[in-house]
PDB file of N, CA and C in Angstrom:
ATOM      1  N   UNK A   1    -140.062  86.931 -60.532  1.00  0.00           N
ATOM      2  CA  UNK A   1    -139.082  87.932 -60.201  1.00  0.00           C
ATOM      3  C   UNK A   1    -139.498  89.288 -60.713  1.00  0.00           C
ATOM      4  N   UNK A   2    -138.682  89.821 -59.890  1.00  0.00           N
ATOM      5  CA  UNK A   2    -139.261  91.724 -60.616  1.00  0.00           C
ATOM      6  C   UNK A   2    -138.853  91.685 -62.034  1.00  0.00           C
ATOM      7  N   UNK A   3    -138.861  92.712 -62.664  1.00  0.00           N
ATOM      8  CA  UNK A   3    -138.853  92.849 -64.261  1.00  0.00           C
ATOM      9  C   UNK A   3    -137.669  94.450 -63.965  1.00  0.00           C
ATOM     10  N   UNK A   4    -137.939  95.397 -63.256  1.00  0.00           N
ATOM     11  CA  UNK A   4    -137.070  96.356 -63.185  1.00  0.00           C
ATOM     12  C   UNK A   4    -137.137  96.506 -61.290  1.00  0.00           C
ATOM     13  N   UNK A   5    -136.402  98.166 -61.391  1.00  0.00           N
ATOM     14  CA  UNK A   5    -135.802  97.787 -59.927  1.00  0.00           C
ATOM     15  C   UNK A   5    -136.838  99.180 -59.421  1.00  0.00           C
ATOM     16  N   UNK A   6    -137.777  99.643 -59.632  1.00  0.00           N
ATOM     17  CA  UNK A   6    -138.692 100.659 -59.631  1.00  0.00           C
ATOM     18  C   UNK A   6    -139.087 100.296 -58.291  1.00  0.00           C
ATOM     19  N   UNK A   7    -139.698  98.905 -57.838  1.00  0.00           N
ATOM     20  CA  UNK A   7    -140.388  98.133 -56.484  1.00  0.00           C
ATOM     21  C   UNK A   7    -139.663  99.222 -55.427  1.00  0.00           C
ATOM     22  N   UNK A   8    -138.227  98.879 -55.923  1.00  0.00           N
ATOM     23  CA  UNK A   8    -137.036  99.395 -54.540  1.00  0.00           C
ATOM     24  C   UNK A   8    -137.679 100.866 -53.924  1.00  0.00           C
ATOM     25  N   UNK A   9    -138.487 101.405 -55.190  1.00  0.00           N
ATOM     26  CA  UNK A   9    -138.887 102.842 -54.641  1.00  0.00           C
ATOM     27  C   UNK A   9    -140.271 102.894 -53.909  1.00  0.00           C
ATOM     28  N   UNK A  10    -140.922 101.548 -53.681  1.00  0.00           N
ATOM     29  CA  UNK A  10    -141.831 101.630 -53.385  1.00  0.00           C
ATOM     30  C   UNK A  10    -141.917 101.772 -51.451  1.00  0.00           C
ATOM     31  N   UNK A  11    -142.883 102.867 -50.888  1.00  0.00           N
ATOM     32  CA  UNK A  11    -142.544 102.248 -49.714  1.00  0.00           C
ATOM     33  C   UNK A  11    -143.592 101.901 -48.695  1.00  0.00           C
ATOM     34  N   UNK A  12    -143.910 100.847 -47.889  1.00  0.00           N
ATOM     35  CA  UNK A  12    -144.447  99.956 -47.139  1.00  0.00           C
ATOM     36  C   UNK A  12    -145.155 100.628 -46.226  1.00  0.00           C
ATOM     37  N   UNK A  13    -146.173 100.801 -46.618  1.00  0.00           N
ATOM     38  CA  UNK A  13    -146.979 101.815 -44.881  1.00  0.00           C
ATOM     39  C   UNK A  13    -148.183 101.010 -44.730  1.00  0.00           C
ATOM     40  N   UNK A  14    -148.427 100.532 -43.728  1.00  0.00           N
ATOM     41  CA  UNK A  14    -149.572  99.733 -43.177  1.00  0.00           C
ATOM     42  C   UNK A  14    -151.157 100.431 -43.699  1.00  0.00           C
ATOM     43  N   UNK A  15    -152.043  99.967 -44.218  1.00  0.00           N
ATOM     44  CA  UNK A  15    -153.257  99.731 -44.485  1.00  0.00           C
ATOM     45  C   UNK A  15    -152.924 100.715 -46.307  1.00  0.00           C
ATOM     46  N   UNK A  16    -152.208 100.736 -46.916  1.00  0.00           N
ATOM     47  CA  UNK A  16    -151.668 101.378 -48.122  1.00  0.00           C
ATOM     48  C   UNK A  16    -151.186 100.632 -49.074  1.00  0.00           C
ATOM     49  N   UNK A  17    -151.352 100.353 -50.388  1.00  0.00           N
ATOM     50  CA  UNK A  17    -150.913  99.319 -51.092  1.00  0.00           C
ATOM     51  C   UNK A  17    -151.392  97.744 -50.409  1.00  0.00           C
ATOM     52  N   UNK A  18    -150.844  97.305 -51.843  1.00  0.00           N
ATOM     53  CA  UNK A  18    -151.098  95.892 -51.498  1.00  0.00           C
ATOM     54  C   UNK A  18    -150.397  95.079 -50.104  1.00  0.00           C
ATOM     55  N   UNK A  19    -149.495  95.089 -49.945  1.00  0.00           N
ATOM     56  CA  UNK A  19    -149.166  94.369 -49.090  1.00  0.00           C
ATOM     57  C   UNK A  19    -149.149  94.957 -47.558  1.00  0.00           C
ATOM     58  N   UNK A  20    -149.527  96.424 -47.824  1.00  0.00           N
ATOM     59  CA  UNK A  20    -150.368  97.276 -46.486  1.00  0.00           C
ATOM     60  C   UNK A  20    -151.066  97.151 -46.064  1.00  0.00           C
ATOM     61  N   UNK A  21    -152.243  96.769 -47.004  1.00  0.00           N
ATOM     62  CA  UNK A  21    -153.465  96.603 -46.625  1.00  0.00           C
ATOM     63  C   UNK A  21    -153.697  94.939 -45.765  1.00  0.00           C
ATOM     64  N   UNK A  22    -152.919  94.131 -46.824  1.00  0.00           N
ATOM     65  CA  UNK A  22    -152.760  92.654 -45.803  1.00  0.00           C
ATOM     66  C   UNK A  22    -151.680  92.516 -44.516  1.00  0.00           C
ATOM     67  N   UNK A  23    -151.129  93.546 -44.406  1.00  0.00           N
ATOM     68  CA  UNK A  23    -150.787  94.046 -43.026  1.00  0.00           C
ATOM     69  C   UNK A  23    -151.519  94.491 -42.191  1.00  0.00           C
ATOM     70  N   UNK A  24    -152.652  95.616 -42.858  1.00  0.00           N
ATOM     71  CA  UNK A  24    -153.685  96.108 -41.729  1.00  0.00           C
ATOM     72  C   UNK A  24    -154.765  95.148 -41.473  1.00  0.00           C
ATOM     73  N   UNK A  25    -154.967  94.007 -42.575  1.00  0.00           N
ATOM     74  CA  UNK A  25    -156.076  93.038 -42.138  1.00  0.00           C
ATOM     75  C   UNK A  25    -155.769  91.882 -41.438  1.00  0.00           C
ATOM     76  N   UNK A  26    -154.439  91.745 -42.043  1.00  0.00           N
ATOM     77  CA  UNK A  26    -154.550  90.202 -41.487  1.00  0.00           C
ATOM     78  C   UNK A  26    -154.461  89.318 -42.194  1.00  0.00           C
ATOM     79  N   UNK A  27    -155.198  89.650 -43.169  1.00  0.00           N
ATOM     80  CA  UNK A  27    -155.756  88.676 -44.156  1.00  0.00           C
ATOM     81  C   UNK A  27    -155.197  88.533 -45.508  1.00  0.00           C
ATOM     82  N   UNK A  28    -155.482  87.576 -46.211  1.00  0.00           N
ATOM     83  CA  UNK A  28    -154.871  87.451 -47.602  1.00  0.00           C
ATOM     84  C   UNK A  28    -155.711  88.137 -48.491  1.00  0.00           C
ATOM     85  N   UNK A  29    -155.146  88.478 -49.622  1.00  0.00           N
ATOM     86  CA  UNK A  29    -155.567  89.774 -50.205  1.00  0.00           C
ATOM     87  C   UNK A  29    -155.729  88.699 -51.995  1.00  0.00           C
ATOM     88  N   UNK A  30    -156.512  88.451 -52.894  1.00  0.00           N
ATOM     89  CA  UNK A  30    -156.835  87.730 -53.756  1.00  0.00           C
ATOM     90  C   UNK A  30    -157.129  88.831 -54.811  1.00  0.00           C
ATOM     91  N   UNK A  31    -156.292  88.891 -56.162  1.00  0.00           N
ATOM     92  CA  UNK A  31    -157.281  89.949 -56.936  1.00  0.00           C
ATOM     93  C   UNK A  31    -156.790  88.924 -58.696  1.00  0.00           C
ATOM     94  N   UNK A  32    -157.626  88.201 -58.291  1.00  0.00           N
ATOM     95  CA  UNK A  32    -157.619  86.844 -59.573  1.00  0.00           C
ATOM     96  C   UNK A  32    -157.567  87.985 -61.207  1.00  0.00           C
ATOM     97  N   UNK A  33    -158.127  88.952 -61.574  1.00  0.00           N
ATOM     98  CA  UNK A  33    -158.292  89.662 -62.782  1.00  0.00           C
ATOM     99  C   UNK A  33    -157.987  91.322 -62.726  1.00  0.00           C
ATOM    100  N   UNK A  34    -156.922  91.650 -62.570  1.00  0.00           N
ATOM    101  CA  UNK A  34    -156.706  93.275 -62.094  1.00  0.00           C
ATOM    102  C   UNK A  34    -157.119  94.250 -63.107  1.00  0.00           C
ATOM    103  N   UNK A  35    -157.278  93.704 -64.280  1.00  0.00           N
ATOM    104  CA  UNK A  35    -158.454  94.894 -65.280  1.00  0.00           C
ATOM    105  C   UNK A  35    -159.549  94.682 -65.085  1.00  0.00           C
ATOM    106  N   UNK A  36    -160.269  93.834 -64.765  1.00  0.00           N
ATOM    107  CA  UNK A  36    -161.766  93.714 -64.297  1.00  0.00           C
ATOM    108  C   UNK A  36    -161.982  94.623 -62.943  1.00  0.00           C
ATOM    109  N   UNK A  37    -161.238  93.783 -62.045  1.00  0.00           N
ATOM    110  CA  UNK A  37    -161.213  94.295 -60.138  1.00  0.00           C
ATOM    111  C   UNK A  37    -160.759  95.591 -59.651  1.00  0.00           C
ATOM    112  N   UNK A  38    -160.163  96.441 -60.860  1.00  0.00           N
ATOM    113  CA  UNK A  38    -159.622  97.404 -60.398  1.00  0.00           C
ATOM    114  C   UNK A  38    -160.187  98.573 -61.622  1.00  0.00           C
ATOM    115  N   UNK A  39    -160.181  99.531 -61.449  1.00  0.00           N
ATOM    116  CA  UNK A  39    -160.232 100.709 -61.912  1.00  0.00           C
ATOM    117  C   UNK A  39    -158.489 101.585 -62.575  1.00  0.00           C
ATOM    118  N   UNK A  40    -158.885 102.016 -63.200  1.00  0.00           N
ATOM    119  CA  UNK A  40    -157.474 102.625 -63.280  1.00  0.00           C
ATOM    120  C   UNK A  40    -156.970 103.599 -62.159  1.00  0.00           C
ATOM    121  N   UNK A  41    -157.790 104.250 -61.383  1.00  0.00           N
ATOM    122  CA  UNK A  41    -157.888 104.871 -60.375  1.00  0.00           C
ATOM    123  C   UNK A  41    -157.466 104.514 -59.587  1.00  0.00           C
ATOM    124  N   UNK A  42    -158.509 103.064 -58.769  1.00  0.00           N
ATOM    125  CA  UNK A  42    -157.894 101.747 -58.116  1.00  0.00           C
ATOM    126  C   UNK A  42    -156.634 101.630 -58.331  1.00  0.00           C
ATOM    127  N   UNK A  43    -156.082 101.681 -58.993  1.00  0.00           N
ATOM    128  CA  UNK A  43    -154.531 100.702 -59.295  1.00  0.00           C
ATOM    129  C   UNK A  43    -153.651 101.710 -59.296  1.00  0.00           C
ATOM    130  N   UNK A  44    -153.875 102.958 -58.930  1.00  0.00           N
ATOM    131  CA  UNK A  44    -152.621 103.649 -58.794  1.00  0.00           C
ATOM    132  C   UNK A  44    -152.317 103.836 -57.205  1.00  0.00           C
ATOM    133  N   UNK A  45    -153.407 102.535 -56.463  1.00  0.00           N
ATOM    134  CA  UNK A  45    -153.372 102.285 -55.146  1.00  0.00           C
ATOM    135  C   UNK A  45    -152.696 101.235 -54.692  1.00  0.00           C
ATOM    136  N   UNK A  46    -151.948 100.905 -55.844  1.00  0.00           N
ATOM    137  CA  UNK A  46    -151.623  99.414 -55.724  1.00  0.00           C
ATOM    138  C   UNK A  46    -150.107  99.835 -57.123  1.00  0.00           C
ATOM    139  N   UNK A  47    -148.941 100.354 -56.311  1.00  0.00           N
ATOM    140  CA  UNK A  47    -148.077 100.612 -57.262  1.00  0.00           C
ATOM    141  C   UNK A  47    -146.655  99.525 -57.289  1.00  0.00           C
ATOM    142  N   UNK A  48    -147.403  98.590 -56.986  1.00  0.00           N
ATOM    143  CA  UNK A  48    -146.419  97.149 -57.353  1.00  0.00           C
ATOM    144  C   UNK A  48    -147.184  96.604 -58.719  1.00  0.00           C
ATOM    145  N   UNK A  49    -148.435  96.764 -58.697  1.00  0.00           N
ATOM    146  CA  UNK A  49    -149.144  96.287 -59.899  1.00  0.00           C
ATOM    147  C   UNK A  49    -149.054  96.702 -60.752  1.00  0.00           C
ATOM    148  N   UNK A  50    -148.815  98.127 -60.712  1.00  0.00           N
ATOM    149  CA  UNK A  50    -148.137  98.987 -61.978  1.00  0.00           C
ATOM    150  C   UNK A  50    -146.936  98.675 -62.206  1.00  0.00           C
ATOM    151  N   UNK A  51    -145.929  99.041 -61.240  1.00  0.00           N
ATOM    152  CA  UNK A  51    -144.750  98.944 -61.943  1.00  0.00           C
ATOM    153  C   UNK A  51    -144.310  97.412 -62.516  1.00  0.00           C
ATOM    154  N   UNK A  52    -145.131  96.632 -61.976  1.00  0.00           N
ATOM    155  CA  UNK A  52    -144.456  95.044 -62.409  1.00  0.00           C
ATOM    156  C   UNK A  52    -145.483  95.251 -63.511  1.00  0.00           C
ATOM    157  N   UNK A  53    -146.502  95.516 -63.814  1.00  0.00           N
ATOM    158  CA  UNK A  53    -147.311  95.029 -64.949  1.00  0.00           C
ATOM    159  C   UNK A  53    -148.093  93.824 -64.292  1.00  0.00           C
ATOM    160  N   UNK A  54    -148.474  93.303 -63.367  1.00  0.00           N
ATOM    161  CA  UNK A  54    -149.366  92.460 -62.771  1.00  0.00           C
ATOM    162  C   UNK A  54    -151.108  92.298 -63.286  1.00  0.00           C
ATOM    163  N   UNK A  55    -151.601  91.262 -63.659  1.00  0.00           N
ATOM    164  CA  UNK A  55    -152.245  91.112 -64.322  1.00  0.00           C
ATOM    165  C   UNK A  55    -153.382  90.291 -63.047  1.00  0.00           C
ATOM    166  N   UNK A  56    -152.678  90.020 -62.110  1.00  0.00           N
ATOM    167  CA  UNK A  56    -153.621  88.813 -61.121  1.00  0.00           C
ATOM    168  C   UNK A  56    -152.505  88.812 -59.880  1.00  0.00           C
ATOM    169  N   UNK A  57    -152.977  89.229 -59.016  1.00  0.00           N
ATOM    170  CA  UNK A  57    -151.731  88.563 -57.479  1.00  0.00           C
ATOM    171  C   UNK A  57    -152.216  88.203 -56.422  1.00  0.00           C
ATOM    172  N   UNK A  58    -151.679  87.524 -55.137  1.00  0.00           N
ATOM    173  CA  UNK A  58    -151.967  86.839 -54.505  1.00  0.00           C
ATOM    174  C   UNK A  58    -150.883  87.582 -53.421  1.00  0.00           C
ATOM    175  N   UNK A  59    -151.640  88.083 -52.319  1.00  0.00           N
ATOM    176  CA  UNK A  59    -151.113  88.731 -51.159  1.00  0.00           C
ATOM    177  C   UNK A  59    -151.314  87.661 -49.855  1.00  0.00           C
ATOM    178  N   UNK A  60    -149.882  87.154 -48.927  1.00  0.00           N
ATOM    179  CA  UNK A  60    -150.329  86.160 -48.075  1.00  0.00           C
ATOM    180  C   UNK A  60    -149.788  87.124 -46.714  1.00  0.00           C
ATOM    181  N   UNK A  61    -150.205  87.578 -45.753  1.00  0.00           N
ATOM    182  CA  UNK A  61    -149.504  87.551 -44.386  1.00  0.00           C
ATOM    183  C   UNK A  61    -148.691  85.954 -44.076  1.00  0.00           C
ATOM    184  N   UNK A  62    -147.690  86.774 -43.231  1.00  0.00           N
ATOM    185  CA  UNK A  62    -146.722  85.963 -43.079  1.00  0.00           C
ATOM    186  C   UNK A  62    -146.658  86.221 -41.780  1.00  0.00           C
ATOM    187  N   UNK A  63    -147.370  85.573 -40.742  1.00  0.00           N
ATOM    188  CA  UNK A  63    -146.896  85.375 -38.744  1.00  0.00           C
ATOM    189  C   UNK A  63    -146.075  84.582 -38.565  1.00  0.00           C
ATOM    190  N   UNK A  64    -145.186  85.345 -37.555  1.00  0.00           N
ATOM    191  CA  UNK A  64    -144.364  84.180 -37.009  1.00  0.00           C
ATOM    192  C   UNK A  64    -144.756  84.629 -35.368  1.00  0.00           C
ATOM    193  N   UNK A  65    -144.985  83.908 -34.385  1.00  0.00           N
ATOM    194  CA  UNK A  65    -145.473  83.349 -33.071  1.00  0.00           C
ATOM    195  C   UNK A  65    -146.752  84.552 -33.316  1.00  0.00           C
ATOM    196  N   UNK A  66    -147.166  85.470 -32.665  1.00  0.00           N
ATOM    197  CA  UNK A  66    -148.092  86.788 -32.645  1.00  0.00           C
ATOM    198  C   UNK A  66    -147.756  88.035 -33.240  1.00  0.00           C
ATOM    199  N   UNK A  67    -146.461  88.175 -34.340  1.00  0.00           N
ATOM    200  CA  UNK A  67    -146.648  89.058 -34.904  1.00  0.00           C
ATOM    201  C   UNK A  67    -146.178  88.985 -36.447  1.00  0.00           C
ATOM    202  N   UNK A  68    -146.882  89.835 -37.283  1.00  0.00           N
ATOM    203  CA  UNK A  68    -146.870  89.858 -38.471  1.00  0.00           C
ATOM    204  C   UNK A  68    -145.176  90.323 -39.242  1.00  0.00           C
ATOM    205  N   UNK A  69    -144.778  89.548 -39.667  1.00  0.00           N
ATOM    206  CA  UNK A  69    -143.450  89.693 -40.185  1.00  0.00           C
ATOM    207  C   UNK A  69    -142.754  89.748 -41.559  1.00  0.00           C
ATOM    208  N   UNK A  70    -144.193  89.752 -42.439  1.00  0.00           N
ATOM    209  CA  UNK A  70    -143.943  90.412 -43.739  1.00  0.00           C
ATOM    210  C   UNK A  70    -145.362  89.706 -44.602  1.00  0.00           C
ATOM    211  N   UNK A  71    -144.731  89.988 -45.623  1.00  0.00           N
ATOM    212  CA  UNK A  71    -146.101  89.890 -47.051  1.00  0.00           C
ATOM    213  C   UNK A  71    -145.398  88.886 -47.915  1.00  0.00           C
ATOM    214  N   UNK A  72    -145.903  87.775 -48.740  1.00  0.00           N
ATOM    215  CA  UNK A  72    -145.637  86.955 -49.189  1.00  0.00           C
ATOM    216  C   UNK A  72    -146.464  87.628 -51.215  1.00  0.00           C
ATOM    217  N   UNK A  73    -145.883  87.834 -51.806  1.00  0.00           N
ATOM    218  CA  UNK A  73    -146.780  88.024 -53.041  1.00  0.00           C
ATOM    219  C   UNK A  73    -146.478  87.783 -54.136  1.00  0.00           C
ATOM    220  N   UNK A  74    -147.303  86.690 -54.457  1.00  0.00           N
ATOM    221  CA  UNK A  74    -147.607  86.106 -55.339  1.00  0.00           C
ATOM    222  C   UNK A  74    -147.823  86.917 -56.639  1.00  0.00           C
ATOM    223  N   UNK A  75    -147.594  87.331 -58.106  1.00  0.00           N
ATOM    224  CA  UNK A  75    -147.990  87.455 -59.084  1.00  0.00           C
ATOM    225  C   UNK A  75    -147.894  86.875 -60.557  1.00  0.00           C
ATOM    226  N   UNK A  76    -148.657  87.418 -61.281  1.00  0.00           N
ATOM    227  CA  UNK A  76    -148.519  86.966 -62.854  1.00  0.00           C
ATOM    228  C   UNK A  76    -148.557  88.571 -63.847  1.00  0.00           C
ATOM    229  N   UNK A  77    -148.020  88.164 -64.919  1.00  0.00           N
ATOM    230  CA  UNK A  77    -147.888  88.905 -66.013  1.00  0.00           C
ATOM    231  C   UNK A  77    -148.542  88.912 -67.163  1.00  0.00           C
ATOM    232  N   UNK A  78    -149.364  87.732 -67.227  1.00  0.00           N
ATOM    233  CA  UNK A  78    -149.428  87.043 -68.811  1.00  0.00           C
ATOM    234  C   UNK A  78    -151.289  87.062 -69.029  1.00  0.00           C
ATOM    235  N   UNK A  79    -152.586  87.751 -68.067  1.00  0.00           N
ATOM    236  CA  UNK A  79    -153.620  87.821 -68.786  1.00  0.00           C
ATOM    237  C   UNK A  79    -154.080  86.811 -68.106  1.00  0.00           C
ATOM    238  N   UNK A  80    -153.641  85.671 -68.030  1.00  0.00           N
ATOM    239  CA  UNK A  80    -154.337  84.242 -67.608  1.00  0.00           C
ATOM    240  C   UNK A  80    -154.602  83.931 -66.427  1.00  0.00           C
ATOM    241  N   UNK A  81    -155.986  83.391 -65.916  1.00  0.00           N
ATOM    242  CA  UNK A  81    -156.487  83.496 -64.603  1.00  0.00           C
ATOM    243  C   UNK A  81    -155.435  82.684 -63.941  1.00  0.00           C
ATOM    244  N   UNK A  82    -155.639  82.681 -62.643  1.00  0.00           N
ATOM    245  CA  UNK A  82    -154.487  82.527 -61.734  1.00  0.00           C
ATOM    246  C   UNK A  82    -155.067  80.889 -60.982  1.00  0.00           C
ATOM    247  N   UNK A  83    -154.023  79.887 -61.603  1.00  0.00           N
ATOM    248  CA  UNK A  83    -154.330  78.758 -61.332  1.00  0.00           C
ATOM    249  C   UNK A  83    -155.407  78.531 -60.386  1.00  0.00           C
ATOM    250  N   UNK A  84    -156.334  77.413 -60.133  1.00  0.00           N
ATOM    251  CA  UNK A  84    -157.289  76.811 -59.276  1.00  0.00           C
ATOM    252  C   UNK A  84    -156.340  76.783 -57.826  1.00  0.00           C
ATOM    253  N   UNK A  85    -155.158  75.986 -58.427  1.00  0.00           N
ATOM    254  CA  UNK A  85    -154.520  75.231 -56.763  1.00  0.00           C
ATOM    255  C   UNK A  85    -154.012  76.997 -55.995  1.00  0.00           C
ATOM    256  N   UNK A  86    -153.738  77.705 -56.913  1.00  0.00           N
ATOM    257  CA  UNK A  86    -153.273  78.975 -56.264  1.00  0.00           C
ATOM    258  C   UNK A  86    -154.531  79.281 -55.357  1.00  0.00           C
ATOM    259  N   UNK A  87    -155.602  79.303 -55.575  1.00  0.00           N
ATOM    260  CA  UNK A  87    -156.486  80.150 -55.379  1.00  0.00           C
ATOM    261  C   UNK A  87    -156.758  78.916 -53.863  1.00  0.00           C
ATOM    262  N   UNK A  88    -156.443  77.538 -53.874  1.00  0.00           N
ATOM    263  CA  UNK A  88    -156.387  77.100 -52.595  1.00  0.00           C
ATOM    264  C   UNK A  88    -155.690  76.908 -51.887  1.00  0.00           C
ATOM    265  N   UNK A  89    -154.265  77.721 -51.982  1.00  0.00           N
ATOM    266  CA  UNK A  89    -153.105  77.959 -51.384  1.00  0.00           C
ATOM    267  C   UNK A  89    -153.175  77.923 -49.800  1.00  0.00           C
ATOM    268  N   UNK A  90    -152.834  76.818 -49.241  1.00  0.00           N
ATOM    269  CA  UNK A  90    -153.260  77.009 -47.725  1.00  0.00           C
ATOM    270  C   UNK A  90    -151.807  77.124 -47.373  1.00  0.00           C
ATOM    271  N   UNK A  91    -151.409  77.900 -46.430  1.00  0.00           N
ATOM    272  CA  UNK A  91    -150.005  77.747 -45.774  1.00  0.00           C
ATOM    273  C   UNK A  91    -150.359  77.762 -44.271  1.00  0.00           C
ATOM    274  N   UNK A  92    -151.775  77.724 -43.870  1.00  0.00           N
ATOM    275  CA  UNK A  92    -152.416  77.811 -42.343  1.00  0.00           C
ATOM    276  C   UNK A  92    -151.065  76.891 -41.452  1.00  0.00           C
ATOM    277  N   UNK A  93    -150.812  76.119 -42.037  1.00  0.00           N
ATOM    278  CA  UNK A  93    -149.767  75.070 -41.223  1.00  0.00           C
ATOM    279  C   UNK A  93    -148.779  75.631 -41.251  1.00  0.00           C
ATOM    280  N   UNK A  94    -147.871  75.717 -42.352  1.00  0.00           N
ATOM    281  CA  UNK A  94    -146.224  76.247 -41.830  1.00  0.00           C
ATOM    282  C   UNK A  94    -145.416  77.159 -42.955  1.00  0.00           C
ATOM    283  N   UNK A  95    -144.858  77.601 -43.484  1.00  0.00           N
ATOM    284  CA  UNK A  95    -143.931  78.187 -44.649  1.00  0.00           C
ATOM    285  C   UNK A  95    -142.835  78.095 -43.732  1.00  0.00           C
ATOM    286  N   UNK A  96    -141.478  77.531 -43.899  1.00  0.00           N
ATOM    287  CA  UNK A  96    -140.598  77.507 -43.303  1.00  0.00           C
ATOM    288  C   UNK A  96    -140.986  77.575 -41.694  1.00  0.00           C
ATOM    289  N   UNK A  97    -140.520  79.045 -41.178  1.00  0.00           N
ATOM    290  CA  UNK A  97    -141.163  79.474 -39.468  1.00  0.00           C
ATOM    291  C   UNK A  97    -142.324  80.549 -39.296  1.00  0.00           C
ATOM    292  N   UNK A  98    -143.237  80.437 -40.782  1.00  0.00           N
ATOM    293  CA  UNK A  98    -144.089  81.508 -40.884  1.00  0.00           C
ATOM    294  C   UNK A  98    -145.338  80.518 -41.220  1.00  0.00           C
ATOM    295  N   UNK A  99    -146.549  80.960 -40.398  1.00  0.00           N
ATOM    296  CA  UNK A  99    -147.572  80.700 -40.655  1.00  0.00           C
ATOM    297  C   UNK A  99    -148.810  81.519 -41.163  1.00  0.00           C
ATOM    298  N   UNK A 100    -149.835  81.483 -41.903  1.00  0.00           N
ATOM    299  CA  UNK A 100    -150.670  82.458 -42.612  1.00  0.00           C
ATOM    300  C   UNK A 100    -151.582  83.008 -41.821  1.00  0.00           C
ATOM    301  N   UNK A 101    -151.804  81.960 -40.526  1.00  0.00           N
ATOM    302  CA  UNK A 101    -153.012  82.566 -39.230  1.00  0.00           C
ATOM    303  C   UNK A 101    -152.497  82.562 -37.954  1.00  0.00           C
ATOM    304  N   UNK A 102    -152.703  83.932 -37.435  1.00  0.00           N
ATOM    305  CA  UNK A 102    -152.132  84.383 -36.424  1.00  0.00           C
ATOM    306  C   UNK A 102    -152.638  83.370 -35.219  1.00  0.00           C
TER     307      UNK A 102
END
């Protein structure tokens, strides 16, 4: 869950931030160590990671029939790499009426 309500100010523009950018790709977005993978620079590109304090997250597209209908994201707080089974997170088959491949 969020930690404060800062997110609310965040806002959603395709290929921008995290869950923009897995809007403009398509694709799932993996960043297992965000002080290693990112720059401080980097990360003021990514202002969910700041304001939550995110340490590792996991960005999924979410299709339902041919079009993209939101961002699924996964994070942690605590330093510690981001489980094995996370990292083989398949939802290719179903999430409720959302699937991960178009």
């Amino acid at each position: 869950g969020n930690t404060n309500d800062r997110y609310k100010l965040i806002i959603l523009r395709k290929g921008r931030g995290l869950a923009g950018m897995v809007m403009k790709t398509g694709k799932r977005m993996v960043i297992a160590d965000v002080d290693t993978a990112l720059s401080p620079e980097e990360k003021v590109k990514f202002p969910i990671i700041l304001s939550e304090s995110l340490t590792a997250v996991v960005a999924v597209p979410l299709w339902l029939e041919n079009s993209m209908s939101g961002v699924l994201l996964l994070g942690q707080r605590n330093h510690q790499p981001l489980p094995q089974s996370l990292d083989q997170l398949n939802i290719e088959k179903q999430i409720g009426i959302f699937t991960e491949i178009n």
